[in-house]
N, C-alpha and C. Protein backbone atom coordinates (compact mmCIF):
# COMPACT_ATOMS: atom_id res chain seq x y z
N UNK A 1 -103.52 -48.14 -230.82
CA UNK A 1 -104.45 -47.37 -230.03
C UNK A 1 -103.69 -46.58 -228.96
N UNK A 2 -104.32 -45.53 -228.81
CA UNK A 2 -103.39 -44.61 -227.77
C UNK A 2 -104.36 -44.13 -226.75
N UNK A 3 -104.18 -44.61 -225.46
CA UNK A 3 -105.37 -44.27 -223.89
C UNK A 3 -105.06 -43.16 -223.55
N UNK A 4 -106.56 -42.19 -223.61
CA UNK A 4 -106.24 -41.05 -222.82
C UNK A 4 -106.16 -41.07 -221.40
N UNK A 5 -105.65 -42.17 -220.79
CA UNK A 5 -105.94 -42.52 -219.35
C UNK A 5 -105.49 -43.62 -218.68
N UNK A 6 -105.14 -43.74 -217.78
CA UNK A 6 -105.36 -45.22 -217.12
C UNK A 6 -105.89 -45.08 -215.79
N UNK A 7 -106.55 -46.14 -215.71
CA UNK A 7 -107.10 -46.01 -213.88
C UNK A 7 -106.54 -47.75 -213.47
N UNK A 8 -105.82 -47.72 -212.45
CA UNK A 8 -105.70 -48.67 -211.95
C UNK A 8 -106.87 -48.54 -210.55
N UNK A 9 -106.95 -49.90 -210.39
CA UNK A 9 -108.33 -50.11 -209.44
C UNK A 9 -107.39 -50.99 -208.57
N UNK A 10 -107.34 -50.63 -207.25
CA UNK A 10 -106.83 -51.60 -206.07
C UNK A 10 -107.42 -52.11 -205.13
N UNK A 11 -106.87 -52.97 -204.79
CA UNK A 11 -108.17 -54.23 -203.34
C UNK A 11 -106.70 -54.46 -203.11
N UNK A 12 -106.65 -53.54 -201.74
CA UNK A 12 -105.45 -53.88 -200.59
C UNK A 12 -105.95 -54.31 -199.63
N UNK A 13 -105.27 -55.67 -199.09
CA UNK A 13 -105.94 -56.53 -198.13
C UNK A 13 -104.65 -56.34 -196.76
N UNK A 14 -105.19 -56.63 -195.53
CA UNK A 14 -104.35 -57.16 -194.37
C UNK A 14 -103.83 -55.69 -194.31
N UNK A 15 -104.62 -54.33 -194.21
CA UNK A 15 -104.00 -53.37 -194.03
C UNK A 15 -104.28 -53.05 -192.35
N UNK A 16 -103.19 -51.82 -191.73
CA UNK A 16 -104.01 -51.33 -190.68
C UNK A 16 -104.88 -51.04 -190.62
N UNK A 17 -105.81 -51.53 -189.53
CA UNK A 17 -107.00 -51.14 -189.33
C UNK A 17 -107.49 -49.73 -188.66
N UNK A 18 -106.05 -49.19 -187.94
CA UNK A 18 -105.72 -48.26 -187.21
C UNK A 18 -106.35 -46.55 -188.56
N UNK A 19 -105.05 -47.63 -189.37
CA UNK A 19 -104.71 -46.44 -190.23
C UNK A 19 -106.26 -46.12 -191.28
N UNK A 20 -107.00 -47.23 -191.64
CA UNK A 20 -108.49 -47.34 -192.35
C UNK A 20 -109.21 -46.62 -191.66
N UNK A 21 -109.05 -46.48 -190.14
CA UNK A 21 -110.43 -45.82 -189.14
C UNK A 21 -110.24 -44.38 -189.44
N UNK A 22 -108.97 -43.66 -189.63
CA UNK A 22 -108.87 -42.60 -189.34
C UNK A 22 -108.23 -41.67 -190.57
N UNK A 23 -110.11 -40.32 -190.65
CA UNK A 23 -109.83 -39.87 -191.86
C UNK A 23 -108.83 -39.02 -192.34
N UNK A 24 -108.16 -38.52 -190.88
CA UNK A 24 -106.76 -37.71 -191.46
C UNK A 24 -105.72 -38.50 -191.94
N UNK A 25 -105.19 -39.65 -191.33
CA UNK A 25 -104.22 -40.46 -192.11
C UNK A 25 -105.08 -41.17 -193.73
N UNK A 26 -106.18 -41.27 -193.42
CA UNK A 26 -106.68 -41.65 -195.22
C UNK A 26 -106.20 -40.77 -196.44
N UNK A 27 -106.53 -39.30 -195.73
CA UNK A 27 -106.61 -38.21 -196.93
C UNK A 27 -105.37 -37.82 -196.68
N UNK A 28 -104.27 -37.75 -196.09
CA UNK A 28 -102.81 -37.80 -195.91
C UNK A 28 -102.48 -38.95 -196.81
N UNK A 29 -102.47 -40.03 -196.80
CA UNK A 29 -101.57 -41.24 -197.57
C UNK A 29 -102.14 -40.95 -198.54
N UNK A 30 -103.72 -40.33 -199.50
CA UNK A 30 -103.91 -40.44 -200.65
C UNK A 30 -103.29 -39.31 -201.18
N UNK A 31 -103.57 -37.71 -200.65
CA UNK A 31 -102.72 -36.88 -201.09
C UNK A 31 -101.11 -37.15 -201.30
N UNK A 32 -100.62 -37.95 -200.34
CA UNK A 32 -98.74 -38.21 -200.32
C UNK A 32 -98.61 -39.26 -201.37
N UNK A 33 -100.24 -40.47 -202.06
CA UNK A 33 -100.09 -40.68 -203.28
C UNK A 33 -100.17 -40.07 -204.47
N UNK A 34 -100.88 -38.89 -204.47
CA UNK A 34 -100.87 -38.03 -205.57
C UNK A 34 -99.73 -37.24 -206.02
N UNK A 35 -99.41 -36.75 -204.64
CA UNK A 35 -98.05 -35.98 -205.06
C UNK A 35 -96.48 -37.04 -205.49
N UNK A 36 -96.63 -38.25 -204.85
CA UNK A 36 -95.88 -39.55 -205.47
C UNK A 36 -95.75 -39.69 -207.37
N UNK A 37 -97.50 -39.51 -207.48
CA UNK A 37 -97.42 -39.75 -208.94
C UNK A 37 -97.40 -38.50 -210.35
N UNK A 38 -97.06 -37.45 -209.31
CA UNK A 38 -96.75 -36.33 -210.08
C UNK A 38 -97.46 -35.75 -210.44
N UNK A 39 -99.43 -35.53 -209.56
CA UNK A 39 -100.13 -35.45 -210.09
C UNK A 39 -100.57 -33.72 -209.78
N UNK A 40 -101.36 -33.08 -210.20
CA UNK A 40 -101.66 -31.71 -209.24
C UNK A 40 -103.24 -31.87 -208.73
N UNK A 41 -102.81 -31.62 -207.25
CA UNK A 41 -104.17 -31.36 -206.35
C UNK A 41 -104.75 -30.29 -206.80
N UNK A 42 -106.17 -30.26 -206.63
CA UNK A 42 -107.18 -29.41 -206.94
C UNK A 42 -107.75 -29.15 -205.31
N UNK A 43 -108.47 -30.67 -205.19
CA UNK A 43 -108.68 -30.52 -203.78
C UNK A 43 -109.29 -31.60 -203.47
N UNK A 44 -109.50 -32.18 -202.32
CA UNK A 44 -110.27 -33.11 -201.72
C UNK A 44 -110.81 -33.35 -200.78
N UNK A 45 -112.17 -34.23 -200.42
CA UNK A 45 -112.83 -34.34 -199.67
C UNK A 45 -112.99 -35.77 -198.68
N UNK A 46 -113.07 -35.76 -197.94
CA UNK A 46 -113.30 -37.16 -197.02
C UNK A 46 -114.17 -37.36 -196.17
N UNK A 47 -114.49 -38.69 -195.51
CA UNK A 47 -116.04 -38.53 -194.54
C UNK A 47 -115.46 -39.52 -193.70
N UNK A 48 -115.94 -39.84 -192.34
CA UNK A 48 -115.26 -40.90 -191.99
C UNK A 48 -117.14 -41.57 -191.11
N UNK A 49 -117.43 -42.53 -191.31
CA UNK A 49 -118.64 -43.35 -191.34
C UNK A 49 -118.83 -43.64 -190.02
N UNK A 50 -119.81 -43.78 -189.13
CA UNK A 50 -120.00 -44.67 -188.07
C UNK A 50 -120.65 -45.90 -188.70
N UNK A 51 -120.05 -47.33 -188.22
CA UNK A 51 -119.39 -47.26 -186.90
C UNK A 51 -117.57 -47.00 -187.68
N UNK A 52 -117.72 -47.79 -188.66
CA UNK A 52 -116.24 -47.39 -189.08
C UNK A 52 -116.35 -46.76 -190.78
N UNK A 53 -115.10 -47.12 -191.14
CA UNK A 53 -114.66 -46.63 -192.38
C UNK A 53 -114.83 -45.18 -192.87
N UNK A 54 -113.98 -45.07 -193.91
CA UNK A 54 -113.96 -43.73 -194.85
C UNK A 54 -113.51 -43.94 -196.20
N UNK A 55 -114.28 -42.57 -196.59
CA UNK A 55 -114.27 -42.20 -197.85
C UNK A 55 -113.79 -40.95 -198.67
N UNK A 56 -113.73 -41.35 -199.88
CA UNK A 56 -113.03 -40.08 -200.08
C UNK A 56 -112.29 -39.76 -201.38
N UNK A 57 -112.32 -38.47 -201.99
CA UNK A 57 -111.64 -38.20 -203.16
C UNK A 57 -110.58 -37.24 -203.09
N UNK A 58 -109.79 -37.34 -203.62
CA UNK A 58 -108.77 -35.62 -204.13
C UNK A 58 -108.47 -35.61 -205.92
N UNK A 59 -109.01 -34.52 -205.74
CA UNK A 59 -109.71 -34.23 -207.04
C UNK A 59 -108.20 -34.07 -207.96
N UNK A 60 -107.57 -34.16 -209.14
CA UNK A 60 -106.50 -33.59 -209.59
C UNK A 60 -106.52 -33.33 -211.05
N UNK A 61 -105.86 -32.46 -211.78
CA UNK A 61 -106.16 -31.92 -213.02
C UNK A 61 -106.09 -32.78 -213.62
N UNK A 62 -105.50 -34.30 -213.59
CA UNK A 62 -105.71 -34.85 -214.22
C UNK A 62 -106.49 -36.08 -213.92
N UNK A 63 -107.18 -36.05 -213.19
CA UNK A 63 -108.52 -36.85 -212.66
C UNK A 63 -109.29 -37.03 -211.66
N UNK A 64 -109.07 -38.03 -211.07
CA UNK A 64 -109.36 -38.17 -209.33
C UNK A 64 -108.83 -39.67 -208.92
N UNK A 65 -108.52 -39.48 -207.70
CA UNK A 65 -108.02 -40.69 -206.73
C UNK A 65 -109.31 -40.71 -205.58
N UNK A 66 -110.01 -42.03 -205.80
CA UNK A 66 -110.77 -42.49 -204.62
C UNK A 66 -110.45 -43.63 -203.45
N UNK A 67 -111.10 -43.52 -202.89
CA UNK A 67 -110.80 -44.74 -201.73
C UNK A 67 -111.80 -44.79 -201.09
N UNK A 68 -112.00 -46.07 -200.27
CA UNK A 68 -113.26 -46.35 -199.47
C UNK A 68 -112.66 -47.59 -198.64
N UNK A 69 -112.89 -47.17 -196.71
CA UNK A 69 -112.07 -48.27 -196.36
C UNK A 69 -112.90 -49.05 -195.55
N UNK A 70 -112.63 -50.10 -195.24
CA UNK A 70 -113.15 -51.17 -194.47
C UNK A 70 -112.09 -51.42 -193.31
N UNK A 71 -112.25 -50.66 -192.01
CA UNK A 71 -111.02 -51.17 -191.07
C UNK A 71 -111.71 -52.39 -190.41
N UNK A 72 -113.13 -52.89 -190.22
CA UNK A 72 -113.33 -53.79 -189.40
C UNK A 72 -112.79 -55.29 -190.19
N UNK A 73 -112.26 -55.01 -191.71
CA UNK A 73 -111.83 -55.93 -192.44
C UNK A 73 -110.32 -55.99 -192.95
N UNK A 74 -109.50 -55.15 -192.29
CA UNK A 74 -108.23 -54.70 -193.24
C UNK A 74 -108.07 -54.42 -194.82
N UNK A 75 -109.31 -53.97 -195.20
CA UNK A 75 -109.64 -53.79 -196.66
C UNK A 75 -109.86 -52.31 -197.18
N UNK A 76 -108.91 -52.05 -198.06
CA UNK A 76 -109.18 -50.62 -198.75
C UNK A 76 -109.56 -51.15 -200.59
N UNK A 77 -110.68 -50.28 -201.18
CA UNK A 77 -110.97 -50.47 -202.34
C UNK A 77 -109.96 -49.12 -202.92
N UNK A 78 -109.36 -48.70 -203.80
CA UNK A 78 -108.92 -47.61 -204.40
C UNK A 78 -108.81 -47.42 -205.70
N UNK A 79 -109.06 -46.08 -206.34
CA UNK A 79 -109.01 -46.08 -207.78
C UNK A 79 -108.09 -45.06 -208.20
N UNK A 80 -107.27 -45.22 -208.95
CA UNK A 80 -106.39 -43.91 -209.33
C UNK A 80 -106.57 -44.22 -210.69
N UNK A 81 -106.83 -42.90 -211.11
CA UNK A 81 -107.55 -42.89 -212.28
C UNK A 81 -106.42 -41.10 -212.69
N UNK A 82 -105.75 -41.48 -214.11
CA UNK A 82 -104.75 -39.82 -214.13
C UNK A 82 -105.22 -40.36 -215.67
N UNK A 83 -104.84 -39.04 -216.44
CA UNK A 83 -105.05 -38.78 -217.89
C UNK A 83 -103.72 -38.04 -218.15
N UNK A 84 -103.08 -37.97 -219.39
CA UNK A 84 -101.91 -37.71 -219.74
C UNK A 84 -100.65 -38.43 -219.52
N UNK A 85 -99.61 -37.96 -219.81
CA UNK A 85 -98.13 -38.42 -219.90
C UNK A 85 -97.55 -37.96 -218.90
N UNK A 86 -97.46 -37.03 -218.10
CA UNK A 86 -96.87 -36.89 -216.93
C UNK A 86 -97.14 -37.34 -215.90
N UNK A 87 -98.37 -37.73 -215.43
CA UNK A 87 -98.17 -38.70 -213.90
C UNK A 87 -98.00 -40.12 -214.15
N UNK A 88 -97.83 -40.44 -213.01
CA UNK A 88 -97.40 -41.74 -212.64
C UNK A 88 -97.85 -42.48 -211.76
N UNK A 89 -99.13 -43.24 -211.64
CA UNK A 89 -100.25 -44.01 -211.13
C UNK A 89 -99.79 -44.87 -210.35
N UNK A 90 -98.84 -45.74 -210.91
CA UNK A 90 -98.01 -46.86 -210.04
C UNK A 90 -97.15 -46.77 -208.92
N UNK A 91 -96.41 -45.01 -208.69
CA UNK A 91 -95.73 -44.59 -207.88
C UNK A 91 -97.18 -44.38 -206.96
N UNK A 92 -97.99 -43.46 -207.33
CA UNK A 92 -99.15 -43.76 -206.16
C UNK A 92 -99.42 -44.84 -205.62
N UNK A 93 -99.24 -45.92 -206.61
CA UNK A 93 -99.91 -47.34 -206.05
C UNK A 93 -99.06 -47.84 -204.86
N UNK A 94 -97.76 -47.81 -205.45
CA UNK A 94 -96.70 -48.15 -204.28
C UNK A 94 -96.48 -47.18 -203.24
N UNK A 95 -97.28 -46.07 -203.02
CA UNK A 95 -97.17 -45.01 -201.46
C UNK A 95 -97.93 -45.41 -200.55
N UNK A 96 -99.03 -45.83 -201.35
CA UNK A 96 -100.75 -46.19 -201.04
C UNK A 96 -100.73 -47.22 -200.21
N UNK A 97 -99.93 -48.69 -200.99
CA UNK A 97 -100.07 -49.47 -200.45
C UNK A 97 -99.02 -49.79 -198.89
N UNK A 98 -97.92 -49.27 -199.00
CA UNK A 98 -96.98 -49.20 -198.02
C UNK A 98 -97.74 -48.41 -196.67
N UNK A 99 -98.01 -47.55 -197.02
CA UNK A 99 -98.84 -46.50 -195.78
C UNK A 99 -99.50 -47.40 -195.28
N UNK A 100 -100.15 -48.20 -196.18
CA UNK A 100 -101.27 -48.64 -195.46
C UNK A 100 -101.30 -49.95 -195.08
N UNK A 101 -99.83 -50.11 -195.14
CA UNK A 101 -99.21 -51.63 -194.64
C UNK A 101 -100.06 -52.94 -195.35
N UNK A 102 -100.15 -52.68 -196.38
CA UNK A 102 -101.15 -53.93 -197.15
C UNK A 102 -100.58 -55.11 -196.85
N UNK A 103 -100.86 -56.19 -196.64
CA UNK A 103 -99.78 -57.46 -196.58
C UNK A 103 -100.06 -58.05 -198.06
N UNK A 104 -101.44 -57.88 -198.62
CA UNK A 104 -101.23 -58.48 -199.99
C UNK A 104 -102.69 -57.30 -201.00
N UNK A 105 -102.36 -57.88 -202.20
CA UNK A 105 -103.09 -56.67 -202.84
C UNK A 105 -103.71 -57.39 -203.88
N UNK A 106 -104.49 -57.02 -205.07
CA UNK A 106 -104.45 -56.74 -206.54
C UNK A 106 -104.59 -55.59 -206.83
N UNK A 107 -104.59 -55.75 -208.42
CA UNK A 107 -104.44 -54.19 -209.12
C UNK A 107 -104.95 -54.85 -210.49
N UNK A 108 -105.91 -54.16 -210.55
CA UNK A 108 -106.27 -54.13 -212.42
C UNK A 108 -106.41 -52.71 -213.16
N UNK A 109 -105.72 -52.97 -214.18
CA UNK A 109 -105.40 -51.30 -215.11
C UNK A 109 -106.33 -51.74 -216.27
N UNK A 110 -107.00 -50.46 -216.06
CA UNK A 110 -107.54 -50.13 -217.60
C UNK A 110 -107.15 -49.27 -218.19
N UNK A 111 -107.11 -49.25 -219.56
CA UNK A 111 -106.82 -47.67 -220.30
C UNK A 111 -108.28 -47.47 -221.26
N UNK A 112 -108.21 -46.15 -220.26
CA UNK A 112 -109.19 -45.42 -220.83
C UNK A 112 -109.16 -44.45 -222.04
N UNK A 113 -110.41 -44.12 -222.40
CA UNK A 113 -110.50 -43.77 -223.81
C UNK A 113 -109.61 -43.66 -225.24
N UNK A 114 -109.45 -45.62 -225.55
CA UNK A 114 -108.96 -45.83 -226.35
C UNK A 114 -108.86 -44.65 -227.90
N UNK A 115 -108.29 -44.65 -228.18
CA UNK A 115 -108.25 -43.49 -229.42
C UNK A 115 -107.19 -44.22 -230.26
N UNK A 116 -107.30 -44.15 -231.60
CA UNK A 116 -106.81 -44.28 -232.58
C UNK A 116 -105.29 -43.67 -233.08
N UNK A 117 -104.40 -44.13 -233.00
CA UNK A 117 -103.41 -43.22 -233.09
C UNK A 117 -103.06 -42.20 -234.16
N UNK A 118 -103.91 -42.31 -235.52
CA UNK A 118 -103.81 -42.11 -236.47
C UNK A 118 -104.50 -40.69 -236.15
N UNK A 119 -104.12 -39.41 -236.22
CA UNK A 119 -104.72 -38.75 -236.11
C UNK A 119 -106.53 -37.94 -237.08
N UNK A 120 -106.68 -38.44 -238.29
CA UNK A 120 -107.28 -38.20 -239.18
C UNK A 120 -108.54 -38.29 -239.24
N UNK A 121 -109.18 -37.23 -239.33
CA UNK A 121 -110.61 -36.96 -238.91
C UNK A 121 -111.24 -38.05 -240.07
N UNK A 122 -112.48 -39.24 -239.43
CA UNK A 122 -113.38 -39.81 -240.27
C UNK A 122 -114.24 -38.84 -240.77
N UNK A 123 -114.26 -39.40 -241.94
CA UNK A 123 -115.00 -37.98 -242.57
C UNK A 123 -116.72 -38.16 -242.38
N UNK A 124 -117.29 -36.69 -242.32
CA UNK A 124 -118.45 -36.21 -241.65
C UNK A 124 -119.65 -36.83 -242.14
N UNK A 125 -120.34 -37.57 -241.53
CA UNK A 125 -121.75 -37.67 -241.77
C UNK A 125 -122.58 -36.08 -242.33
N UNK A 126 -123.93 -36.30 -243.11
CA UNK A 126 -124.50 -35.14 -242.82
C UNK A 126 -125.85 -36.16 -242.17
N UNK A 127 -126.52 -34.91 -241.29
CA UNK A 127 -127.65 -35.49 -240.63
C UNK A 127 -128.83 -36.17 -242.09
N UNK A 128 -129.96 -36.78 -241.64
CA UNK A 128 -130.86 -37.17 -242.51
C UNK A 128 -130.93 -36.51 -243.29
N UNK A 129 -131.74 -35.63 -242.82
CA UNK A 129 -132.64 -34.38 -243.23
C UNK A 129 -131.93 -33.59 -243.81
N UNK A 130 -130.69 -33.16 -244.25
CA UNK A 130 -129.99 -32.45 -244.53
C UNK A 130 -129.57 -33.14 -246.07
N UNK A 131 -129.39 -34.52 -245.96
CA UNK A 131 -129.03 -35.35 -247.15
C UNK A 131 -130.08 -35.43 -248.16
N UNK A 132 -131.33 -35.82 -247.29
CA UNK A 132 -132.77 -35.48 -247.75
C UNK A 132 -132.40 -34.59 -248.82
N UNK A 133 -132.48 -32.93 -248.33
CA UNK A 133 -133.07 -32.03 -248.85
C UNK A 133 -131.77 -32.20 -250.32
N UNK A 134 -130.27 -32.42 -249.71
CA UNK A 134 -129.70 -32.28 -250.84
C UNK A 134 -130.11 -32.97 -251.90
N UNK A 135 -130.76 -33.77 -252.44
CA UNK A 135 -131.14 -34.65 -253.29
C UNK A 135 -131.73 -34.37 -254.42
């Protein structure tokens, strides 16, 4: 099987709380992860919540990177999610988490849209009604 994708999903714990409150260093460390993983910006957006946290995407041709932070907890949720052979998700993972001084983390990878490596079209259904009439 061959993934058109992977998204790794992160839960960085024991981060600054400094750095979680505030949405210019958020959308700074995620962009300085995108460009880490070789990815191309499109563009992105961020919000920063009362009383705390932020949110936020940067959009890239080959997917999107989210985040959502919790500073009253030292907790960032993050998703980097790239499609193709040229970026590199894990170099994001490791910008991401350093910036943001994680003391401990997980990471679960999925690969997305499993595909068959075999390139060879299954051959075509015809609709009902179409089989119907041939008959």
């Amino acid at each position: 099987m061959k993934a058109l994708g992977q998204h790794l999903i992160l839960e960085l714990y024991g981060c600054s709380a400094k750095a979680l409150s505030s949405v210019t260093f958020v959308q700074d460390a995620m962009v300085q992860g995108a460009r880490a993983a070789n990815a191309t910006i499109i563009d992105s957006v961020f919000h920063h919540f009362k009383p705390h946290g932020v949110s936020g995407v940067v959009v890239i041709a080959e997917s999107h990177f989210a985040i959502h932070t919790w500073p009253e907890h030292g907790f960032a949720s993050v998703d980097l999610f790239t499609c193709g052979g040229q970026t590199k998700p894990w170099e994001a993972f490791k910008t991401v988490k350093n910036l943001f001084k994680a003391t401990h983390f997980s990471v679960m990878k999925l690969e997305r849209g499993l595909l068959p490596r075999n390139k060879a079209k299954a051959p075509r259904r015809r609709p009902a009604r179409a089989a119907a009439a041939a008959r």
